[in-house]
N, C-alpha and C. Protein backbone atom coordinates (compact mmCIF):
# COMPACT_ATOMS: atom_id res chain seq x y z
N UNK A 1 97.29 -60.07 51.35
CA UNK A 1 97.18 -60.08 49.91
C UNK A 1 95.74 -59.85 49.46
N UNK A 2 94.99 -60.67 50.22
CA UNK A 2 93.70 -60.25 49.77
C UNK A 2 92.82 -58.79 50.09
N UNK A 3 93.33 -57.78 50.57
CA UNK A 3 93.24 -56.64 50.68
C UNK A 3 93.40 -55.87 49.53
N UNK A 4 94.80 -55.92 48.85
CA UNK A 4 95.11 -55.68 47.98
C UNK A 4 94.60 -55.76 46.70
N UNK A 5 94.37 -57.38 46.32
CA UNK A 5 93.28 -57.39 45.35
C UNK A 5 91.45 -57.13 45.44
N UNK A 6 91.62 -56.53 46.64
CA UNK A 6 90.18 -55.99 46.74
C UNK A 6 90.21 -54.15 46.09
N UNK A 7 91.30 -53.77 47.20
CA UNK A 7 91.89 -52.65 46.54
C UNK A 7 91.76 -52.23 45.10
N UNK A 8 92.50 -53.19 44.59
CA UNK A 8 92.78 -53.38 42.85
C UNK A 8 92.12 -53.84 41.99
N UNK A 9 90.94 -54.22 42.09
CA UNK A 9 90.37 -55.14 41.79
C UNK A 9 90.66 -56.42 41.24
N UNK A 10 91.75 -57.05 41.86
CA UNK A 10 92.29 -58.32 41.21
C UNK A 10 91.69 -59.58 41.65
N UNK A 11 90.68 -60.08 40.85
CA UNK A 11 89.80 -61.44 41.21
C UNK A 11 89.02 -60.95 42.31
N UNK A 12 88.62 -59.89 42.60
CA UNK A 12 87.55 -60.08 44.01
C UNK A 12 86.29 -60.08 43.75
N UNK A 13 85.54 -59.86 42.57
CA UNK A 13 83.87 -60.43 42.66
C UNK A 13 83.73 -61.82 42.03
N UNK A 14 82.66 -62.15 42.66
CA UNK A 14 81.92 -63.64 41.75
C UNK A 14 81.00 -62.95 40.30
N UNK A 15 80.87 -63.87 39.70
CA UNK A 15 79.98 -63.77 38.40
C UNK A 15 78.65 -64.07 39.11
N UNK A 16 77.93 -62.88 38.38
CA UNK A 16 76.08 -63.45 38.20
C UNK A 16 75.95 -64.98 38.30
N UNK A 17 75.46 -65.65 39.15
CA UNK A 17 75.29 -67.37 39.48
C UNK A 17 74.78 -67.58 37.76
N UNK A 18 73.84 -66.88 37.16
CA UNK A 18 73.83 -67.29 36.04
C UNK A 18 74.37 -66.51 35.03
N UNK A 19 75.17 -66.17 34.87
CA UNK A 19 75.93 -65.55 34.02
C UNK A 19 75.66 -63.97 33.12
N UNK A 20 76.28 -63.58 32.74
CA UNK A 20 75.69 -62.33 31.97
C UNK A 20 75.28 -62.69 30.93
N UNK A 21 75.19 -63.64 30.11
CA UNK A 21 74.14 -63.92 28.92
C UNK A 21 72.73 -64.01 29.24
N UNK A 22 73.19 -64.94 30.41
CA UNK A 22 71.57 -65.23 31.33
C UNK A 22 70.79 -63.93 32.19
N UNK A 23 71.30 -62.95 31.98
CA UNK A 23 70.97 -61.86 32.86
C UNK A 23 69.49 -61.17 32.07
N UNK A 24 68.87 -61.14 33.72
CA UNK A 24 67.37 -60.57 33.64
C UNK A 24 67.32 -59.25 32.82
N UNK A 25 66.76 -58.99 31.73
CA UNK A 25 66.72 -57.41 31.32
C UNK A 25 65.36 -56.94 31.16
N UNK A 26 65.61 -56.06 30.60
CA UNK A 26 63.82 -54.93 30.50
C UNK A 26 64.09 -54.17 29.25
N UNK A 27 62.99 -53.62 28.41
CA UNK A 27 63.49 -52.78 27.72
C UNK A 27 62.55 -51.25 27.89
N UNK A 28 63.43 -50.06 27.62
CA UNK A 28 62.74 -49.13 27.87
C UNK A 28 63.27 -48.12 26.70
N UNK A 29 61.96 -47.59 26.33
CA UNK A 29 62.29 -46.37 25.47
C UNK A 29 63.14 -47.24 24.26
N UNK A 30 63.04 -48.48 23.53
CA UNK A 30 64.12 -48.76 22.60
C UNK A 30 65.44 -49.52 23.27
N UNK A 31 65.87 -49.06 24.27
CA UNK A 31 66.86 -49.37 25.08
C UNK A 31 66.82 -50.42 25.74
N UNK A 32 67.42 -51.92 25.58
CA UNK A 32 67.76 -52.57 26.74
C UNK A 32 68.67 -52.53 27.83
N UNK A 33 67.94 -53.03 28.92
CA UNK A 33 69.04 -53.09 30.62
C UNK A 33 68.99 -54.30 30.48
N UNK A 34 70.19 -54.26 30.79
CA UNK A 34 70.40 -55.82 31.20
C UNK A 34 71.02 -55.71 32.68
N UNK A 35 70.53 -56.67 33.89
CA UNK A 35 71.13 -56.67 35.00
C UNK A 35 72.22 -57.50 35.21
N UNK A 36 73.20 -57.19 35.79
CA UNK A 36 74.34 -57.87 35.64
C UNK A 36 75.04 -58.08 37.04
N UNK A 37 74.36 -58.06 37.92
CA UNK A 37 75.03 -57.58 39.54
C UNK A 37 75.99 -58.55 39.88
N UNK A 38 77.00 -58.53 41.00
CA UNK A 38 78.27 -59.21 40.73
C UNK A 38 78.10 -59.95 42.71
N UNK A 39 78.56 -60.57 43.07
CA UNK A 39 78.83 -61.13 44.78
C UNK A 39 79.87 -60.55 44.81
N UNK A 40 80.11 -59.16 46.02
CA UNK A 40 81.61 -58.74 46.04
C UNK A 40 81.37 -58.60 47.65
N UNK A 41 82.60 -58.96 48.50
CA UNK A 41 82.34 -58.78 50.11
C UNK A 41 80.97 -59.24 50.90
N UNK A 42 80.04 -60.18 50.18
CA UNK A 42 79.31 -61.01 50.68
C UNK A 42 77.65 -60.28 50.57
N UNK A 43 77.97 -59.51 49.43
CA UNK A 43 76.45 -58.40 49.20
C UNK A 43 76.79 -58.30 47.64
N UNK A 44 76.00 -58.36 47.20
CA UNK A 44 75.78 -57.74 45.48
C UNK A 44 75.72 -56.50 45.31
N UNK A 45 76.73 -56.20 44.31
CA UNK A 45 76.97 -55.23 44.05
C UNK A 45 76.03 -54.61 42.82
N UNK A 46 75.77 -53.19 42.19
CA UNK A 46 74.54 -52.74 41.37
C UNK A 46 75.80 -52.66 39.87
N UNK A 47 74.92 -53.44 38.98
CA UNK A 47 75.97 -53.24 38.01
C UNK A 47 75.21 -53.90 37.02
N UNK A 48 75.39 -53.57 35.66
CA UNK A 48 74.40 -53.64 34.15
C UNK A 48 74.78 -53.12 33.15
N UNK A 49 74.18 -53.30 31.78
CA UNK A 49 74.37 -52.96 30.86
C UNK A 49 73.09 -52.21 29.88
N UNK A 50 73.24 -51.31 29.46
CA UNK A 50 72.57 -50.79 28.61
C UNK A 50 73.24 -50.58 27.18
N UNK A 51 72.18 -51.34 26.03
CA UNK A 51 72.47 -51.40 24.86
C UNK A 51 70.82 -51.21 23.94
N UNK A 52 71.58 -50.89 23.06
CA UNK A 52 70.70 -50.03 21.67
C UNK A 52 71.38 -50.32 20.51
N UNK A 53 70.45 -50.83 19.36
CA UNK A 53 71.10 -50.70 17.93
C UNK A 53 70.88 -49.84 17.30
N UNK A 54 71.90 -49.16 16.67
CA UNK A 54 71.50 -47.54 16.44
C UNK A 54 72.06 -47.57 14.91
N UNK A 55 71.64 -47.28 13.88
CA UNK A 55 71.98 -47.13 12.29
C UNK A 55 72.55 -48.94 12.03
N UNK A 56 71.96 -50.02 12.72
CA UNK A 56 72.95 -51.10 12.59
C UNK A 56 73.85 -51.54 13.06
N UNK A 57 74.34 -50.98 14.47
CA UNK A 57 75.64 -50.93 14.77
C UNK A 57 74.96 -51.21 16.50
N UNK A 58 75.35 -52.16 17.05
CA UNK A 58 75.34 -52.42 18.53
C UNK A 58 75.63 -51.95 19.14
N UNK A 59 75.15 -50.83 19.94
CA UNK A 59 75.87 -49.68 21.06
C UNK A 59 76.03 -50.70 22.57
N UNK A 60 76.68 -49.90 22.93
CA UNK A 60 76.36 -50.48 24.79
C UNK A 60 77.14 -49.35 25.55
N UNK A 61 76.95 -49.93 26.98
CA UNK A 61 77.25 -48.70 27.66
C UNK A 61 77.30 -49.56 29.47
N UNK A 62 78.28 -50.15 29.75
CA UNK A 62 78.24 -50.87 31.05
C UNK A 62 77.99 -49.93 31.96
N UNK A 63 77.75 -50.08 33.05
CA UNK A 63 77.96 -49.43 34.35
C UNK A 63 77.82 -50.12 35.63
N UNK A 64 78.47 -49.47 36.69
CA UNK A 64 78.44 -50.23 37.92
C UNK A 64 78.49 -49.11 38.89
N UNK A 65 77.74 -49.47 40.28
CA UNK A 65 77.46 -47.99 41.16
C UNK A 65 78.23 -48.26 42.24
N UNK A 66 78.29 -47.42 43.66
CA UNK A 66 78.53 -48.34 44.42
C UNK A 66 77.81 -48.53 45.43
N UNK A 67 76.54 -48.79 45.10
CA UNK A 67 75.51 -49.23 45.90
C UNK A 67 75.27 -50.74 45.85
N UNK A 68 75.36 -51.54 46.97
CA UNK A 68 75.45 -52.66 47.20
C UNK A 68 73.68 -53.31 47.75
N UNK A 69 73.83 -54.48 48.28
CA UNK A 69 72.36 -55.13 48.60
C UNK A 69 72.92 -56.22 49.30
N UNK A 70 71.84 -57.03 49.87
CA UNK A 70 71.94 -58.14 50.85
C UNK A 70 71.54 -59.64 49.77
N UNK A 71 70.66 -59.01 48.75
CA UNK A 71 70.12 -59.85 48.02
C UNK A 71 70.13 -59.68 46.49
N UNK A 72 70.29 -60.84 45.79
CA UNK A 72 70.28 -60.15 44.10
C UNK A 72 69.25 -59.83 43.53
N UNK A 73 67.93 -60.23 44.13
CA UNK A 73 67.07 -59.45 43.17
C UNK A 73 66.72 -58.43 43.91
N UNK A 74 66.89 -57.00 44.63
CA UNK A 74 67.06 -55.88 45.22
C UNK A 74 68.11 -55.42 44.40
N UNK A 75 69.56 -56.18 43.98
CA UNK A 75 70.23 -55.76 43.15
C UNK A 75 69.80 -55.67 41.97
N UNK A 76 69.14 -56.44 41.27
CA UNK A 76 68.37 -56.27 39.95
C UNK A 76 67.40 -55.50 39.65
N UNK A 77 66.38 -55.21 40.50
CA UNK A 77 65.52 -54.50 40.94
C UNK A 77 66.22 -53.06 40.81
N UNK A 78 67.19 -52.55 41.39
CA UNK A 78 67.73 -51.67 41.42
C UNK A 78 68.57 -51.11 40.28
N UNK A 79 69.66 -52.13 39.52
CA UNK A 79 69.74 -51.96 37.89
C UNK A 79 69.46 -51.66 37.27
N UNK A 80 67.84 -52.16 37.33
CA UNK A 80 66.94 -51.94 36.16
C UNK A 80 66.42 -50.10 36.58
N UNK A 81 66.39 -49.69 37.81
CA UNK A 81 66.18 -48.40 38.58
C UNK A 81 67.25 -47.21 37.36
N UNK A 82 68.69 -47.79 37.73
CA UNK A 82 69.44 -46.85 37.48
C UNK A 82 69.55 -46.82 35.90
N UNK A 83 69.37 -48.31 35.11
CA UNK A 83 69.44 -47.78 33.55
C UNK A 83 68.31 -47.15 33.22
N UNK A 84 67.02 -47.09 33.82
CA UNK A 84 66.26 -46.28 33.06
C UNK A 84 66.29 -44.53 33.68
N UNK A 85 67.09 -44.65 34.69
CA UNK A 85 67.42 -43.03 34.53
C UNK A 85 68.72 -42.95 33.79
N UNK A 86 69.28 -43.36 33.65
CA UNK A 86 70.64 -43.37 32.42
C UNK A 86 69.90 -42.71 31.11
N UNK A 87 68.64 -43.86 30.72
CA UNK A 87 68.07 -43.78 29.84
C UNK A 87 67.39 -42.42 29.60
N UNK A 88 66.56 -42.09 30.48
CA UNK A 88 65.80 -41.28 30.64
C UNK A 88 66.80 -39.67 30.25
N UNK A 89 67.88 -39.75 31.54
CA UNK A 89 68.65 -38.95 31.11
C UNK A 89 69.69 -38.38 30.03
N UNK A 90 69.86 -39.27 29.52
CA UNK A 90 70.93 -39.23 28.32
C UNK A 90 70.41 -40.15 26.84
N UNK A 91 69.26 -40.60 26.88
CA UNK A 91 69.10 -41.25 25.57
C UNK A 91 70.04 -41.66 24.98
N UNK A 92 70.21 -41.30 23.88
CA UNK A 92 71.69 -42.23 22.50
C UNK A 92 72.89 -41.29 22.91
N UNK A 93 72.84 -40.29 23.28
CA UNK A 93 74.25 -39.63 24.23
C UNK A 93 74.53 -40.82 24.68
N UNK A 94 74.42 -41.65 25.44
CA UNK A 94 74.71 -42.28 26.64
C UNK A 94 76.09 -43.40 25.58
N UNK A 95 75.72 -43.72 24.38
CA UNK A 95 76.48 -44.31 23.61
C UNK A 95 78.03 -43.17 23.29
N UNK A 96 77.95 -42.13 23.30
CA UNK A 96 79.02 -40.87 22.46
C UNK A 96 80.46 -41.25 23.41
């Protein structure tokens, strides 16, 4: 069974030990990252959020890779890597 919900994703990561409110961010170009990395198969997985307020209105834009780590701040470290090429690459596109 537990194959399956790994498969599926049914219940198989842990939450950020401190939660995604509590999550380390940066801001770049206007844009916040927020790191959000998850415990999945006994390595952290790369995964975050990028958000912007744009005319008033709260954009965001999750993402998750599948590049993993041994440790969470290598995972965070690395988050913060991939939203600012998100950023870099797609600016307020990244919201459309």
């Amino acid at each position: 069974m537990s194959f399956l919900k790994r498969l599926f994703g049914l219940g198989g990561g842990e939450a950020s030990p401190k939660g995604e409110a509590d999550a380390p961010t940066v801001e770049i170009a206007g844009h916040v990252v927020r790191a959000t990395p998850y415990k999945d198969a006994g390595q952290w997985q790369l995964c975050g959020v990028v958000s912007k307020t744009i005319d008033g209105v709260a954009k965001e834009h999750r993402f998750v890779r599948a590049d993993r780590f041994v440790d969470r701040d290598t995972a965070i470290e690395m988050s913060f890597v991939k939203g600012r090429l998100l950023v870099e690459q797609l600016g307020d596109r990244l919201y459309d």
